[in-house]
C-alpha atoms as a PDB file:
ATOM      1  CA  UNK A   1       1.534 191.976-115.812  1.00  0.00           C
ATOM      2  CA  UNK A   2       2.228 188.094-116.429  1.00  0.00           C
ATOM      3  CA  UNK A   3       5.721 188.183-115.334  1.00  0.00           C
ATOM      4  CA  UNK A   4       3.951 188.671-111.804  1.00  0.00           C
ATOM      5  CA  UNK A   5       1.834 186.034-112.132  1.00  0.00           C
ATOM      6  CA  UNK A   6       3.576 183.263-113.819  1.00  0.00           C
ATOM      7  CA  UNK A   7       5.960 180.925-111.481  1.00  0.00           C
ATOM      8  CA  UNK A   8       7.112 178.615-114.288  1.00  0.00           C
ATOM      9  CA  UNK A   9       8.853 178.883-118.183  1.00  0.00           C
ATOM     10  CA  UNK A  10       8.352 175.909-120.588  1.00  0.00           C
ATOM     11  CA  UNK A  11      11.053 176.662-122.864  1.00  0.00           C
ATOM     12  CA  UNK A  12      11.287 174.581-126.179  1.00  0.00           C
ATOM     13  CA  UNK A  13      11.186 177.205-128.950  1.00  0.00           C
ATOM     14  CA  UNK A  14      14.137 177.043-131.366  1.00  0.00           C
ATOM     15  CA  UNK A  15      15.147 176.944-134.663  1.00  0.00           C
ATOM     16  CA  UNK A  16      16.483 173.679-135.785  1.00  0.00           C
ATOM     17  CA  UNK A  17      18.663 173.215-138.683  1.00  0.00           C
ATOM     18  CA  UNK A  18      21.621 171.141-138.451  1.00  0.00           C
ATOM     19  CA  UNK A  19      23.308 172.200-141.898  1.00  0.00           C
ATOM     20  CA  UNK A  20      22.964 175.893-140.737  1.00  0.00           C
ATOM     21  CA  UNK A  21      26.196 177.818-139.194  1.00  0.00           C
ATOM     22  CA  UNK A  22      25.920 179.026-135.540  1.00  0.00           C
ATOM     23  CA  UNK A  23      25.554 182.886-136.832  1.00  0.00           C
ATOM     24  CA  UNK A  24      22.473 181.468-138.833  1.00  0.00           C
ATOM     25  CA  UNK A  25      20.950 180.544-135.823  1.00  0.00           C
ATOM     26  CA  UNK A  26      22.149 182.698-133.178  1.00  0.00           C
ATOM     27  CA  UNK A  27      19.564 185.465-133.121  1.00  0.00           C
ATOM     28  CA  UNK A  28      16.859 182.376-132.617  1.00  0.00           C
ATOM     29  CA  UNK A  29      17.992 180.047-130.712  1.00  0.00           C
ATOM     30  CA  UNK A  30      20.566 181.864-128.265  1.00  0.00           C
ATOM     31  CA  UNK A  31      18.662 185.746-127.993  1.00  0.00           C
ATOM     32  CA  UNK A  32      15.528 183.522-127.823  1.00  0.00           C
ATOM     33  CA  UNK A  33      16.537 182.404-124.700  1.00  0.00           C
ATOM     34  CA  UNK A  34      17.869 185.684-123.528  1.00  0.00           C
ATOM     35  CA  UNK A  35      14.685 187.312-124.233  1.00  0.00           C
ATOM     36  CA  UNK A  36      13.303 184.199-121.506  1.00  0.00           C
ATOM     37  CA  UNK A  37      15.883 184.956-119.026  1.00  0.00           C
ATOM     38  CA  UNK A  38      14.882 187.945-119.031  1.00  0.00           C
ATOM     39  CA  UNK A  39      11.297 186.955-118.494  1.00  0.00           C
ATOM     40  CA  UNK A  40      12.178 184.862-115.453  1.00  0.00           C
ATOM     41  CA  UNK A  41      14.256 186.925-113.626  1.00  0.00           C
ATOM     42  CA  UNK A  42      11.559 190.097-113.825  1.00  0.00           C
ATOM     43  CA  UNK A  43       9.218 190.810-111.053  1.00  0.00           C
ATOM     44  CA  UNK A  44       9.316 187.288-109.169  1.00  0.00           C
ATOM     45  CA  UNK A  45      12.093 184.756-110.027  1.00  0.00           C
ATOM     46  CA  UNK A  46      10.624 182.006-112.124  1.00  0.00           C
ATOM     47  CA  UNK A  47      11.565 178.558-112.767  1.00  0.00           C
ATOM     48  CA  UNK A  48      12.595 177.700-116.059  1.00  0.00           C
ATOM     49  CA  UNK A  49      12.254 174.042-118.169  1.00  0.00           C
ATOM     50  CA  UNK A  50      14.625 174.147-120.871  1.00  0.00           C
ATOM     51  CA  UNK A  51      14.082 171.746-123.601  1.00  0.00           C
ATOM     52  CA  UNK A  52      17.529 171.165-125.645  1.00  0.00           C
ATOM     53  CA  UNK A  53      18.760 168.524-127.850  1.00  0.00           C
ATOM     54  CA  UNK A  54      21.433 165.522-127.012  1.00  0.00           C
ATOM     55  CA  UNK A  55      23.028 167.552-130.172  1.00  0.00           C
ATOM     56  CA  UNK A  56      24.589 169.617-127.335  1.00  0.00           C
ATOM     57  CA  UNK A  57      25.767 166.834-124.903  1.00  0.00           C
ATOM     58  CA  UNK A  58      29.158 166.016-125.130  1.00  0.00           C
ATOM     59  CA  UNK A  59      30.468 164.959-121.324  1.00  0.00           C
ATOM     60  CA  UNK A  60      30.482 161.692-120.455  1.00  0.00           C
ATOM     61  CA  UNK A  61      31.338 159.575-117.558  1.00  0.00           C
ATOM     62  CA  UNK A  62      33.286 156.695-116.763  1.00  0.00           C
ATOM     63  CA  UNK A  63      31.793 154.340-119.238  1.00  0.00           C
ATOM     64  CA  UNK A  64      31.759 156.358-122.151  1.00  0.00           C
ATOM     65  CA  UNK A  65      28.035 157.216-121.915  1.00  0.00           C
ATOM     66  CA  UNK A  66      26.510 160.716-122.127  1.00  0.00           C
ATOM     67  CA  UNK A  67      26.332 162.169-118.440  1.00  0.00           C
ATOM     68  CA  UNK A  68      23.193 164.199-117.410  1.00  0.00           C
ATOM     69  CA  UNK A  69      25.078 167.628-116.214  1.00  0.00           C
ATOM     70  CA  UNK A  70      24.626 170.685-117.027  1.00  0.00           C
ATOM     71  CA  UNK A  71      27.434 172.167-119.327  1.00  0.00           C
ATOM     72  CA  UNK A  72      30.599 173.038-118.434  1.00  0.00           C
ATOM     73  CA  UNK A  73      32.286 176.314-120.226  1.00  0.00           C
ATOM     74  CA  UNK A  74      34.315 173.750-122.785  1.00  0.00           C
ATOM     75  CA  UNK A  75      32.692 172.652-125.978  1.00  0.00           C
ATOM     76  CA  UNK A  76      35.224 171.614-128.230  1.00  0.00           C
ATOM     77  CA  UNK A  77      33.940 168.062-129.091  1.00  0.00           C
ATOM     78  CA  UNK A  78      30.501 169.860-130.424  1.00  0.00           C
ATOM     79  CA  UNK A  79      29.956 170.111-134.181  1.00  0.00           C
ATOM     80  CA  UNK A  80      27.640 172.251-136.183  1.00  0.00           C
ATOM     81  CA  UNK A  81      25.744 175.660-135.601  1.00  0.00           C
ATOM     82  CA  UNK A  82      22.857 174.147-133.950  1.00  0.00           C
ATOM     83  CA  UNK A  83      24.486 172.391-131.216  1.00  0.00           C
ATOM     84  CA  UNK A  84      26.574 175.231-130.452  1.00  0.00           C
ATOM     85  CA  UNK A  85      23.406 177.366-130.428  1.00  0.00           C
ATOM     86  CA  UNK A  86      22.100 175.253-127.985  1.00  0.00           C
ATOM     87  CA  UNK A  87      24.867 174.202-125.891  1.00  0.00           C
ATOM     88  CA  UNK A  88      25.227 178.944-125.601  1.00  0.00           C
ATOM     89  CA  UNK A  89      21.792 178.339-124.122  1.00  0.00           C
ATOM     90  CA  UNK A  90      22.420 175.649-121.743  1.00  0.00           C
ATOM     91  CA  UNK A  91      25.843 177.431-120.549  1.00  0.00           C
ATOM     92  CA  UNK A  92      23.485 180.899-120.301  1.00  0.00           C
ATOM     93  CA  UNK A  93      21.048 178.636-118.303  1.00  0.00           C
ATOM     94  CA  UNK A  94      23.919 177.152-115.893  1.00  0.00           C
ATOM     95  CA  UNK A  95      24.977 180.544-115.143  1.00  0.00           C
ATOM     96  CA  UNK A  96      21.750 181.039-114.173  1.00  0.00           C
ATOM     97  CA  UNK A  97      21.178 178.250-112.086  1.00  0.00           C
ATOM     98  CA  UNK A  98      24.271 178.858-110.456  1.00  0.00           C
ATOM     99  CA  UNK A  99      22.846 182.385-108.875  1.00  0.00           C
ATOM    100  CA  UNK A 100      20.038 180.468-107.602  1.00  0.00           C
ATOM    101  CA  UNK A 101      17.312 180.249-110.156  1.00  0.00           C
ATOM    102  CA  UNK A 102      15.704 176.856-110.268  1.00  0.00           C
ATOM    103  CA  UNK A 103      16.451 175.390-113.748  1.00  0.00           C
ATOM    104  CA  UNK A 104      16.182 171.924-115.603  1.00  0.00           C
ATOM    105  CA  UNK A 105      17.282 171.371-119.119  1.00  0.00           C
ATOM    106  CA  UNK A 106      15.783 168.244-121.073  1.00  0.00           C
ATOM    107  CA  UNK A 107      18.043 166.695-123.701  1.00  0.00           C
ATOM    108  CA  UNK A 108      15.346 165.054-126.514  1.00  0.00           C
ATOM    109  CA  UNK A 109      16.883 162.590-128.217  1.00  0.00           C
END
C-alpha cells in the first residue's frame, strides 16, 4: 500500500566500516539498496535521494578536484570494501537514472 502513495526515497542506510572487505558489507550496503530499487520502481516510479560517501568518488576534472558525476562503470582508483560497496550502489543507481528514474546521490564528506 505505501509504494502507491509515496513519491520520494531518502536513502542513507548503510553499514559503515572502512577496515571491513566488500563481501563483509555487501549484503548491507549493496542488497540494501536493491531492496530500495525495488521499492521505487513498484506501483508508481519514485524518486530516489541517495546519500553516499566521498569514499566512493574517484573522477576528477581538469584541476585535479573531485567532479560531481555520477559513476562511471570503472573503479580502479577505489580502495577498501566500503567504498566499493558504495560506489555498486551509485553505479546500480546510474543505471537507474539512465532509464529515466529521477535520482540524486549526495557525497558526505
Amino acid at each position: 500500500a505505501m509504494a502507491n502513495k509515496i513519491d520520494t526515497i531518502y536513502h542513507c542506510g548503510a553499514q559503515v566500516n572502512i577496515m571491513a572487505s566488500y563481501n563483509k558489507l555487501r549484503t548491507s550496503n549493496v542488497q540494501g539498496t536493491l531492496e530500495i530499487i525495488k521499492f521505487a520502481t513498484h506501483g508508481q516510479d519514485k524518486a530516489i535521494h541517495y546519500v553516499s560517501t566521498l569514499s566512493s568518488a574517484y573522477i576528477k576534472d581538469k584541476s585535479g578536484a573531485l567532479a560531481e558525476e555520477f559513476p562511471s562503470e570503472h573503479y580502479e582508483e577505489l580502495f577498501g570494501g566500503y567504498a566499493i560497496s558504495k560506489w555498486v550502489s551509485e553505479r546500480l543507481l546510474t543505471e537507474l537514472k539512465d532509464r529515466g528514474l529521477p535520482i540524486a546521490i549526495y557525497r558526505s564528506g
